[in-house]
C-alpha atoms as a PDB file:
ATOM      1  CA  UNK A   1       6.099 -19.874  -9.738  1.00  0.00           C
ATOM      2  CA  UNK A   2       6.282 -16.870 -11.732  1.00  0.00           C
ATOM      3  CA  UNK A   3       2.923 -17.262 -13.322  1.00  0.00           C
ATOM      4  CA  UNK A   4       1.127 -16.870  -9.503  1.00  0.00           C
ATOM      5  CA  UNK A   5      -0.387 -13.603  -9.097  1.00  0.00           C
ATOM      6  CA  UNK A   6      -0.976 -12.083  -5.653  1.00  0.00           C
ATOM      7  CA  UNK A   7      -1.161  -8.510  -4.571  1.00  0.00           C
ATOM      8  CA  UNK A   8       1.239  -6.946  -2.044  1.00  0.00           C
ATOM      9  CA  UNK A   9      -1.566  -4.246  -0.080  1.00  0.00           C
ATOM     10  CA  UNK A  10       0.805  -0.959   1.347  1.00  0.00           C
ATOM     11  CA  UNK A  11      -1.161   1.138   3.634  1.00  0.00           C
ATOM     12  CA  UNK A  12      -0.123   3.701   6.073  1.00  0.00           C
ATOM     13  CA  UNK A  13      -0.967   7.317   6.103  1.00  0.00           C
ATOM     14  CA  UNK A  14       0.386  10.009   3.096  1.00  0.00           C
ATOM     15  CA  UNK A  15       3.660  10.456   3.311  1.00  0.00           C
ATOM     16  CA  UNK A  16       5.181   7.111   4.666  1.00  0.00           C
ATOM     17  CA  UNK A  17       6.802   5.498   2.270  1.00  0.00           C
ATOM     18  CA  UNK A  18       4.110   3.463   0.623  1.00  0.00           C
ATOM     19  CA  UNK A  19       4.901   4.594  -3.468  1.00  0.00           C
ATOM     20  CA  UNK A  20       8.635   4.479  -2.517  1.00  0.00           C
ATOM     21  CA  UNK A  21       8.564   1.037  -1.831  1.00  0.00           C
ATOM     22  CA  UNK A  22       6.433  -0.065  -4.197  1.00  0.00           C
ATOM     23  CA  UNK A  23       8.206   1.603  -7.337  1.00  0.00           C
ATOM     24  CA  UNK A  24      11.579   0.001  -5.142  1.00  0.00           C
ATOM     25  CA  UNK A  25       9.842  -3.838  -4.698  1.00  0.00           C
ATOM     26  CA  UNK A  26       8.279  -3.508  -8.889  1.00  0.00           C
ATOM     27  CA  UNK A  27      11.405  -4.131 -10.258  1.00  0.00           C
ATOM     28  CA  UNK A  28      12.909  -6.647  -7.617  1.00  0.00           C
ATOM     29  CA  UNK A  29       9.517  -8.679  -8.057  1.00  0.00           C
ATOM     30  CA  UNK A  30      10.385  -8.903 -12.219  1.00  0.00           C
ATOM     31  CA  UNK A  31      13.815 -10.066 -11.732  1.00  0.00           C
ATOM     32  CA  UNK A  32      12.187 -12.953  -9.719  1.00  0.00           C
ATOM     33  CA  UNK A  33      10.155 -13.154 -13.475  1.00  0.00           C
ATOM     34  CA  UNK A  34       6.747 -11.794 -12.150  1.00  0.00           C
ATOM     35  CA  UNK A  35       4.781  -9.577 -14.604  1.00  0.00           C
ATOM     36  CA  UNK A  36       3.910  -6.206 -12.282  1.00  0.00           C
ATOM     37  CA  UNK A  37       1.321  -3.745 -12.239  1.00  0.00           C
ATOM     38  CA  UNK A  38       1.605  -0.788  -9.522  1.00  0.00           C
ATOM     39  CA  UNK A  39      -2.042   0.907  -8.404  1.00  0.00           C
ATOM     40  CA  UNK A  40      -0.532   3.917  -6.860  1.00  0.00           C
ATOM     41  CA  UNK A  41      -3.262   5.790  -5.099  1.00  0.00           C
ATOM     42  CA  UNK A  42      -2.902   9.266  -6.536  1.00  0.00           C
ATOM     43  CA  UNK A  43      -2.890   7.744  -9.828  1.00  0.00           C
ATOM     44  CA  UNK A  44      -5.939   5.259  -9.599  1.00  0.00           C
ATOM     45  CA  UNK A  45      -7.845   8.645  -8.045  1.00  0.00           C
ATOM     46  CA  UNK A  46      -6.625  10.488 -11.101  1.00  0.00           C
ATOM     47  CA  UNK A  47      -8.143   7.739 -13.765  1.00  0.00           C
ATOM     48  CA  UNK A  48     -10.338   5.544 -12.773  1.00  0.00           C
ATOM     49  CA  UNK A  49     -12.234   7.030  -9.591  1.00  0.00           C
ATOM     50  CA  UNK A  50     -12.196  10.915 -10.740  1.00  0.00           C
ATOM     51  CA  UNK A  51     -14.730  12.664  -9.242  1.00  0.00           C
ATOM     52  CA  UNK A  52     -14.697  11.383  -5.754  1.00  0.00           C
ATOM     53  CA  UNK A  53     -14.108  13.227  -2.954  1.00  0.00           C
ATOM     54  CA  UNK A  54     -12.843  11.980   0.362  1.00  0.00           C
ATOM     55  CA  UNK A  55     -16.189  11.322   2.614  1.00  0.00           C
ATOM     56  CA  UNK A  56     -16.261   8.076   4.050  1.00  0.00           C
ATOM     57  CA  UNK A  57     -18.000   6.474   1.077  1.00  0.00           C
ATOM     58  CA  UNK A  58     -15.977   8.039  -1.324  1.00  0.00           C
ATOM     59  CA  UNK A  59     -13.182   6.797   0.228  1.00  0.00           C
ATOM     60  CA  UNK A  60     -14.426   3.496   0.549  1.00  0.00           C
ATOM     61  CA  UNK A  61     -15.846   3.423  -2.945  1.00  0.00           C
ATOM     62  CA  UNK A  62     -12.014   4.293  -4.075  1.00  0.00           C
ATOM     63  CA  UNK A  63     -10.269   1.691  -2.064  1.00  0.00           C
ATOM     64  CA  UNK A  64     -12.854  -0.992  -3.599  1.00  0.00           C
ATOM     65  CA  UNK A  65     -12.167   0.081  -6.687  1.00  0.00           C
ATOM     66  CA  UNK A  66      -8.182  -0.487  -6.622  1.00  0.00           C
ATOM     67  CA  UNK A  67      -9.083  -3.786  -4.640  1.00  0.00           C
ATOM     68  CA  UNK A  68     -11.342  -5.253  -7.617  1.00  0.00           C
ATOM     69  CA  UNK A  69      -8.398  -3.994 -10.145  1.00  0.00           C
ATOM     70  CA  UNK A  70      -5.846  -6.054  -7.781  1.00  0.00           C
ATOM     71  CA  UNK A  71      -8.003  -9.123  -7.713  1.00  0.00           C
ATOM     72  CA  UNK A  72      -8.642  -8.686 -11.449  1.00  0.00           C
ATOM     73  CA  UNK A  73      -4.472  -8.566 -12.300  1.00  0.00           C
ATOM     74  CA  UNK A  74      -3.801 -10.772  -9.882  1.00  0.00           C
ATOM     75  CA  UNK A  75      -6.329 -14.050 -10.867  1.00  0.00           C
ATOM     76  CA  UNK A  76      -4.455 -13.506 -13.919  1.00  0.00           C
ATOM     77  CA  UNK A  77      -1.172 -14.238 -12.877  1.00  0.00           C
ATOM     78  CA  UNK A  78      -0.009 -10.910 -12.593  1.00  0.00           C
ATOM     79  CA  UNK A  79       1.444  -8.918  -9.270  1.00  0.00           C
ATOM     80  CA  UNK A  80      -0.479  -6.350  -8.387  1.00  0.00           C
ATOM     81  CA  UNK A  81       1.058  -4.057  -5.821  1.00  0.00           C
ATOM     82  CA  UNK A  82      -1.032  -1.312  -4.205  1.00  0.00           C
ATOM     83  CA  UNK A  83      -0.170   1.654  -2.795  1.00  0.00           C
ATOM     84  CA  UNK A  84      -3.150   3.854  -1.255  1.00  0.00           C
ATOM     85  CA  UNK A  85      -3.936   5.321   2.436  1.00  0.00           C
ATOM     86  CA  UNK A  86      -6.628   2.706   2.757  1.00  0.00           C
ATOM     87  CA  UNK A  87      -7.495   3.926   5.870  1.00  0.00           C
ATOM     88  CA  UNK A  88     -10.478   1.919   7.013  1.00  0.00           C
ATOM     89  CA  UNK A  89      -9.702  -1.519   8.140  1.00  0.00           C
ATOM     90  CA  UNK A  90     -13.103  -3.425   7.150  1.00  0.00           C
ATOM     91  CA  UNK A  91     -12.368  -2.387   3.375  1.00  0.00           C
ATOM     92  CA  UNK A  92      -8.982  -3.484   3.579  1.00  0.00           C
ATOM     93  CA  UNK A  93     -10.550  -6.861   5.089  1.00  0.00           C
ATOM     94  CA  UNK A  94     -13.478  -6.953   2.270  1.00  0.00           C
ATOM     95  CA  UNK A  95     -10.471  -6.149  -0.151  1.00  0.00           C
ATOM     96  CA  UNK A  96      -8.668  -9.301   1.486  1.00  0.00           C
ATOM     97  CA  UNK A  97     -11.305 -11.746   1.198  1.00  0.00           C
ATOM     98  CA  UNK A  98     -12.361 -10.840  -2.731  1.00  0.00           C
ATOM     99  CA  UNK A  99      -8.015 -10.923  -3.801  1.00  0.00           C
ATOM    100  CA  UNK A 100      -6.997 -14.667  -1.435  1.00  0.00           C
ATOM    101  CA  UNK A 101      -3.198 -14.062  -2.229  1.00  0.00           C
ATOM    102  CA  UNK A 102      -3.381 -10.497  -0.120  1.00  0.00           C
ATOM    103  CA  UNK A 103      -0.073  -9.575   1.665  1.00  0.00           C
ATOM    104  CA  UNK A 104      -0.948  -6.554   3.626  1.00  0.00           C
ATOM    105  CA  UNK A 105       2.188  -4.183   4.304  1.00  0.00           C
ATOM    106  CA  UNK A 106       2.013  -1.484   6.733  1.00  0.00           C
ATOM    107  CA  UNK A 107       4.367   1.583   6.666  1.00  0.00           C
ATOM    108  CA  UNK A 108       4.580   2.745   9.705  1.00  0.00           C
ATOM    109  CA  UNK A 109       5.490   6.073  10.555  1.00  0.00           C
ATOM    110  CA  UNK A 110       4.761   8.562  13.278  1.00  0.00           C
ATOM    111  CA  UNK A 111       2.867  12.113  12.724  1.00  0.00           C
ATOM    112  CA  UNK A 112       5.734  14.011  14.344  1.00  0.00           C
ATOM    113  CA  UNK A 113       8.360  12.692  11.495  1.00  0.00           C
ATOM    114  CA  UNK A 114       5.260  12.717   9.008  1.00  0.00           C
ATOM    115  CA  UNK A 115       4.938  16.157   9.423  1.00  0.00           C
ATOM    116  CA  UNK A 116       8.730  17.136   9.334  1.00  0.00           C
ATOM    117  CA  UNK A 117       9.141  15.438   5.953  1.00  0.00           C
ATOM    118  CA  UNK A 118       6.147  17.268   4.325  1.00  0.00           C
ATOM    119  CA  UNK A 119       7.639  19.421   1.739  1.00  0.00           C
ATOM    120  CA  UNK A 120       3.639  20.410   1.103  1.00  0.00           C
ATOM    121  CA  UNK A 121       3.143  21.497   4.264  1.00  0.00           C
ATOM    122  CA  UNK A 122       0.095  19.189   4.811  1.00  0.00           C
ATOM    123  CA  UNK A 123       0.507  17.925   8.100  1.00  0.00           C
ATOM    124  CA  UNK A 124       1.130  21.537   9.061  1.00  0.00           C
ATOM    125  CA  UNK A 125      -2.371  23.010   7.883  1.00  0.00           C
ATOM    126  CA  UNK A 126      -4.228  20.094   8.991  1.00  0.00           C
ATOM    127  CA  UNK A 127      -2.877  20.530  12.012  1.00  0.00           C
ATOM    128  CA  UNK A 128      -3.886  23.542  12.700  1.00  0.00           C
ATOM    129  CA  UNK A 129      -7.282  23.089  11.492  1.00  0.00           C
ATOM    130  CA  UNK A 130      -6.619  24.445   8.175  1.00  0.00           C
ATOM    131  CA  UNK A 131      -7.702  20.697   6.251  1.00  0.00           C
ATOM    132  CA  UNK A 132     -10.382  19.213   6.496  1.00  0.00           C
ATOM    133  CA  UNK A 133     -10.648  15.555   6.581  1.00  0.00           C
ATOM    134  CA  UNK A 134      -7.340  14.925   6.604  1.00  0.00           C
ATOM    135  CA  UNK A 135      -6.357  11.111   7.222  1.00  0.00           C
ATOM    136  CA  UNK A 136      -4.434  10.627  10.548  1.00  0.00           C
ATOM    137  CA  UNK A 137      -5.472  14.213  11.908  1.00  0.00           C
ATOM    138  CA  UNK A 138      -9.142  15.105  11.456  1.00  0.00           C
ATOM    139  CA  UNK A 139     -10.347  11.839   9.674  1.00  0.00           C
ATOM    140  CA  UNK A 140      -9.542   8.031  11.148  1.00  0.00           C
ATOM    141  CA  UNK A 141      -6.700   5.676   9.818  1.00  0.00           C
ATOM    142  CA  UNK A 142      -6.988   2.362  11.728  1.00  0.00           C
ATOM    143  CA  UNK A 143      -4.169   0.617  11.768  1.00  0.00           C
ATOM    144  CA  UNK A 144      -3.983  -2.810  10.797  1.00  0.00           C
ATOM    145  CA  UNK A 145      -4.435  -5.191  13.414  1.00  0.00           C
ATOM    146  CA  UNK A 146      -2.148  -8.219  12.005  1.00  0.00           C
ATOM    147  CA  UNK A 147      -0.695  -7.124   8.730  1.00  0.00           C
ATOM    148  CA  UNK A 148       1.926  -9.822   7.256  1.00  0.00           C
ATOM    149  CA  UNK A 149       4.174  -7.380   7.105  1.00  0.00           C
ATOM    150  CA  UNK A 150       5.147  -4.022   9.158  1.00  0.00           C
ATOM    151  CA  UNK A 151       8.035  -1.525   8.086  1.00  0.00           C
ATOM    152  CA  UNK A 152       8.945   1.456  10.383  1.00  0.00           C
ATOM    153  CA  UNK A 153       9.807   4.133   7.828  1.00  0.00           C
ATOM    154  CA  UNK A 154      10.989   6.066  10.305  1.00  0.00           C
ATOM    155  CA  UNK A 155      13.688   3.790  12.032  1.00  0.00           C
ATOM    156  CA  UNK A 156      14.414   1.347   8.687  1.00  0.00           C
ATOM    157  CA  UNK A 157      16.034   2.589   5.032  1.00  0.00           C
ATOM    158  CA  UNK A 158      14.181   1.819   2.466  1.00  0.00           C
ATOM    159  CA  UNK A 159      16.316  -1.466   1.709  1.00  0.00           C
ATOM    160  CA  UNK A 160      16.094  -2.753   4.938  1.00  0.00           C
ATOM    161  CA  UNK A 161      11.841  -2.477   4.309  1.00  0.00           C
ATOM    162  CA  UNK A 162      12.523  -3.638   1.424  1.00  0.00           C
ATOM    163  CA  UNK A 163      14.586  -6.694   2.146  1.00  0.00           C
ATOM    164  CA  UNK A 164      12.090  -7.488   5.302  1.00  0.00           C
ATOM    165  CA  UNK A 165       8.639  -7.498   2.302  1.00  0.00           C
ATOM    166  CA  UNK A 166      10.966  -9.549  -0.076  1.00  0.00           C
ATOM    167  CA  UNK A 167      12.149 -11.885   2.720  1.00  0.00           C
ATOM    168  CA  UNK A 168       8.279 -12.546   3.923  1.00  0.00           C
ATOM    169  CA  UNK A 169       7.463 -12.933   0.243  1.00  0.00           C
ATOM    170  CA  UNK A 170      10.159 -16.078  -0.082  1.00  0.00           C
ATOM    171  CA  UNK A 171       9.084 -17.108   3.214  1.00  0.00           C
ATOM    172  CA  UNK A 172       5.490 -17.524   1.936  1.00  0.00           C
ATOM    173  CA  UNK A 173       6.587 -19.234  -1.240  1.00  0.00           C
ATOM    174  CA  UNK A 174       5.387 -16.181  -3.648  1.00  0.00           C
ATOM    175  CA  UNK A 175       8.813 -15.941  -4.805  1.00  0.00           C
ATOM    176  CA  UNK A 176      11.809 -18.396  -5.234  1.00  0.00           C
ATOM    177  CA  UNK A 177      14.768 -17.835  -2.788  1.00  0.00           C
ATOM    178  CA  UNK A 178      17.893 -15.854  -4.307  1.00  0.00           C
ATOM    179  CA  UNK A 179      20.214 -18.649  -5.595  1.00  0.00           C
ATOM    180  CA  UNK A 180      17.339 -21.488  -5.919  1.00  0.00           C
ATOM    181  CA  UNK A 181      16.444 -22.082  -9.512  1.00  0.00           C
END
């Protein structure tokens, strides 16, 4: 089982948990004997689609980009776990159809407690007009419509999110139940 490679897809707007979880579900995914590559937004931006901005096809250009990675790592029996806004739903779908083993997680969370964790002060300026296209505020995030999984950042820990993407992943035969060799 551990040679199957899927991709576990977070997506939710900045700030909601999506890196924490996925640095939290890398190392609980190797234990199981997986082999585990994280495409954290931020860093994928960083080194392989600098020089984008954020319009719309930017945006969409850099979400394709992580999704072709993901299918790449994952036909190869790797996990690849992604962790990017990914705010428009067709790409998400297009990113779906290319990958096959695609388990879309959602962290959910709501502006008002996005806002009060923001050490930056994002939320804040965007707010008040200060950003510009700023996902959630002044730009769209559409929220997926049936993800396999949804975790409510604001209401769960992080182990209870964690324990509700691991349980969906043994559910779905990706990994082997604790205790079952």
């Amino acid at each position: 089982m551990a040679d199957k490679g899927f991709t576990v897809w977070f997506t939710g707007l900045s700030g909601a948990g999506k890196s924490t979880l996925a640095e939290a579900l890398a190392p609980a995914l190797k234990q199981h004997g997986h082999r585990v590559e994280i495409l954290d937004g931020d860093v994928v931006r960083t080194n392989l689609s600098k020089g984008l901005g954020f319009s719309k096809e930017d945006r969409d250009t850099n979400i394709l980009r992580i999704g072709f990675v993901a299918h790449l790592l994952s036909r190869n029996g790797v996990v690849a776990i992604t962790a990017a806004i990914s705010p428009y739903r067709d790409i998400r779908d297009q990113n779906r159809a290319l990958i096959g083993d695609f388990v879309e997680v959602y962290a959910r969370c709501t502006i008002e407690e996005l806002t009060r964790r923001d050490v930056k002060g994002l939320y804040e300026k965007a707010l008040k007009g200060e950003i510009q296209n700023f996902t959630g505020i002044s730009d769209p995030y559409e929220e997926p419509l049936d993800p396999e999984v949804v975790v409510d950042t604001e209401k769960e820990t992080m182990e209870e999110s964690l324990a509700k993407i691991l349980g969906y992943l043994e559910q779905k035969g990706y990994l082997t139940p604790a205790g079952v060799k």
